[in-house]
Protein backbone atom coordinates (compact mmCIF):
# COMPACT_ATOMS: atom_id res chain seq x y z
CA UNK A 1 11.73 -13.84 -3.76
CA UNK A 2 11.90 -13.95 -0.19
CA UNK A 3 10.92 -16.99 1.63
CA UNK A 4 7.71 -16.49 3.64
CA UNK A 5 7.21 -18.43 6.78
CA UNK A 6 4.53 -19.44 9.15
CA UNK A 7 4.28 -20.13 12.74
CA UNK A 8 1.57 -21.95 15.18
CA UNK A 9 0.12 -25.50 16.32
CA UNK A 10 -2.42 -26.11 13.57
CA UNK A 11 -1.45 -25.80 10.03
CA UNK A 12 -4.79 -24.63 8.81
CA UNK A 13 -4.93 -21.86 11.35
CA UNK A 14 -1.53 -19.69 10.19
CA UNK A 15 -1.48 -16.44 10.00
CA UNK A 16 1.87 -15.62 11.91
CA UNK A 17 4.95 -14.98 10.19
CA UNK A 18 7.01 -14.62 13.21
CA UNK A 19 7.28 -16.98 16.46
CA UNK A 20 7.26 -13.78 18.14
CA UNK A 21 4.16 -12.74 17.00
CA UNK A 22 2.68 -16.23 17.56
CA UNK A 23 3.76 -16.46 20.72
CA UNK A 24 2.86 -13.11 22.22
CA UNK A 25 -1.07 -13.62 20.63
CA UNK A 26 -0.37 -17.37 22.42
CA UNK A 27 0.37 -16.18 25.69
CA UNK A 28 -2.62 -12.91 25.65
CA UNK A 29 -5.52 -15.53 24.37
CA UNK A 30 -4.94 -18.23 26.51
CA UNK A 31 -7.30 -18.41 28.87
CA UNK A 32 -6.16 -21.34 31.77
CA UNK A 33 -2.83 -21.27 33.04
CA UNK A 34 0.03 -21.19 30.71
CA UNK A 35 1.99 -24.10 30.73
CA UNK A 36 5.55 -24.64 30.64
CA UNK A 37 6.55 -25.16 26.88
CA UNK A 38 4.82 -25.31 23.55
CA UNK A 39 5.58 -26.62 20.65
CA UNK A 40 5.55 -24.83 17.73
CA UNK A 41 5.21 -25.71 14.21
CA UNK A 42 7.18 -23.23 11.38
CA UNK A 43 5.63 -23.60 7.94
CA UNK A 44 7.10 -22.13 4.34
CA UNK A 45 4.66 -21.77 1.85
CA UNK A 46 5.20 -23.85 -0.89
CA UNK A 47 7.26 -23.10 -4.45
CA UNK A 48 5.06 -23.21 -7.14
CA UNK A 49 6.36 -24.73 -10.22
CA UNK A 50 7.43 -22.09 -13.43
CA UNK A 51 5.24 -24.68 -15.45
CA UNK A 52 1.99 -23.81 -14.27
CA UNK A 53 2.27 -20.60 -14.67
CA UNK A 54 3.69 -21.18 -18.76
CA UNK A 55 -0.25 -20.55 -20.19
CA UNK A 56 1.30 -19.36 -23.78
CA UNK A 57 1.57 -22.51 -25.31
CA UNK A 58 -1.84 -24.35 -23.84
CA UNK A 59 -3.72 -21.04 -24.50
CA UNK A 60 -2.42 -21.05 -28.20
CA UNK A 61 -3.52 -25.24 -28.55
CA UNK A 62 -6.81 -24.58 -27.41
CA UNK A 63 -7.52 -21.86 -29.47
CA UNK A 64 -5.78 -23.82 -32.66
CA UNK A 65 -8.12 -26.62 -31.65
CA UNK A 66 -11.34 -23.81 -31.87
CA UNK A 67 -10.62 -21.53 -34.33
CA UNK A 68 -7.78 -22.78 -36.60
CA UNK A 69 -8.29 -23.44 -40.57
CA UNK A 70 -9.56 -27.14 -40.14
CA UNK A 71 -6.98 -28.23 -42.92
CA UNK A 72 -4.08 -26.43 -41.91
CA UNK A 73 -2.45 -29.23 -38.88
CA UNK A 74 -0.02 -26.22 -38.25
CA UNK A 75 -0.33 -25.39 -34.87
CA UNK A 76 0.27 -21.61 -33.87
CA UNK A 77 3.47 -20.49 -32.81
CA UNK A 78 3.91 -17.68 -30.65
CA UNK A 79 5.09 -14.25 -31.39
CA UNK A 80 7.99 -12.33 -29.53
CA UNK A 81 5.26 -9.93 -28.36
CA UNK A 82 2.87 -13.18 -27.12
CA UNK A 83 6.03 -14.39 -25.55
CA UNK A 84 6.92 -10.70 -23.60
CA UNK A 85 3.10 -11.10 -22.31
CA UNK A 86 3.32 -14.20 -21.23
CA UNK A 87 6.60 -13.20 -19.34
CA UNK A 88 4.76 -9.78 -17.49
CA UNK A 89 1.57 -12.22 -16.99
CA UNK A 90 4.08 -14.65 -14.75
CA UNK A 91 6.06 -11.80 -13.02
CA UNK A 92 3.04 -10.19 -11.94
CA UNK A 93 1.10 -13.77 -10.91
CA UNK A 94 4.06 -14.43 -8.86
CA UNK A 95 3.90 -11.37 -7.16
CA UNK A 96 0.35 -11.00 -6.49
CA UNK A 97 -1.05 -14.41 -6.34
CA UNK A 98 -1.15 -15.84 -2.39
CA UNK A 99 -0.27 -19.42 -2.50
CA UNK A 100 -2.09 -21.66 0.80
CA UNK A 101 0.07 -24.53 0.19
CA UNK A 102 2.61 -24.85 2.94
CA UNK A 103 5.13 -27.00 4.10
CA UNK A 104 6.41 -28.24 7.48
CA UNK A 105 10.22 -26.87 8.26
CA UNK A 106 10.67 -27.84 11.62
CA UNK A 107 9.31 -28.15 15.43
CA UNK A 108 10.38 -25.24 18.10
CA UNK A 109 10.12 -26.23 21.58
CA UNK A 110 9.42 -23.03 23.37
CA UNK A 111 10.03 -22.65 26.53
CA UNK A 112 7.20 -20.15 27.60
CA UNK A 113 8.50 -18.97 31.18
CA UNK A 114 11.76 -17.60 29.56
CA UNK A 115 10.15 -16.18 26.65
CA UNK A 116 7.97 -14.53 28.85
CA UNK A 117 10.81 -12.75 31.20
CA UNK A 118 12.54 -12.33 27.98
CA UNK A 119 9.54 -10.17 25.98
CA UNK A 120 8.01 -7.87 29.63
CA UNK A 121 5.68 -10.22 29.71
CA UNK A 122 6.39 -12.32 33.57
CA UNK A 123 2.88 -11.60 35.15
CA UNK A 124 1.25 -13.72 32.72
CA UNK A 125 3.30 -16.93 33.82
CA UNK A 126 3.16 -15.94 37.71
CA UNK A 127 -1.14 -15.71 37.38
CA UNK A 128 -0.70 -19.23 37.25
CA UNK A 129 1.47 -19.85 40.11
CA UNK A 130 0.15 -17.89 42.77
């Protein structure tokens, strides 16, 4: 799976996944004079553990403990076919299910003049030096 990061000053307002992207939206919305460097925060979301996605074997207890013969202490084992499930249930949870939890990589000092000559984008650092 490819790692997925984030970029911007305040972890519970990501939605960048480039600095790029970050910093171009950064430069267009602000709204006093630029100022000389940022610093910017990179995020990767966090790996969930394959445990919480192994339901099979807690499903199986708490149906034993509902609907099981009441004499019988045997708990259910799973079939090949209950095991296959589970397996397509994971691959397709990992896929598809967007995990918020993210973790802090490293700091970028930007230097905003140079990324501005750098990306076409020198008249929004010289509005604030005329």
């Amino acid at each position: 799976m490819e790692e997925l990061f984030f970029y911007g000053q305040e972890e519970e307002r990501l939605s960048h996944t480039s600095l790029d992207e970050y910093l171009h939206d950064f430069v267009h919305d602000y709204d006093e004079d630029l100022p000389n460097e940022i610093t910017v925060s990179k995020f990767a979301v966090q790996e969930i553990p394959e445990r919480k996605f192994e339901v099979l074997e807690r499903l199986l207890e708490d149906l034993d403990d509902e609907y099981s013969d009441p004499d019988n202490v045997t708990n259910t084992k799973p079939t090949e076919a209950m095991k296959q499930a589970e397996k397509d249930f994971i691959s397709v949870m990992r896929k598809e299910y967007r995990n918020h939890w993210l973790d802090p990589v490293e700091k970028i000092k930007v230097n905003l003049r140079d990324w501005c000559r750098k990306n076409g984008h020198g008249d929004l650092m010289a509005k604030g030096e005329g």
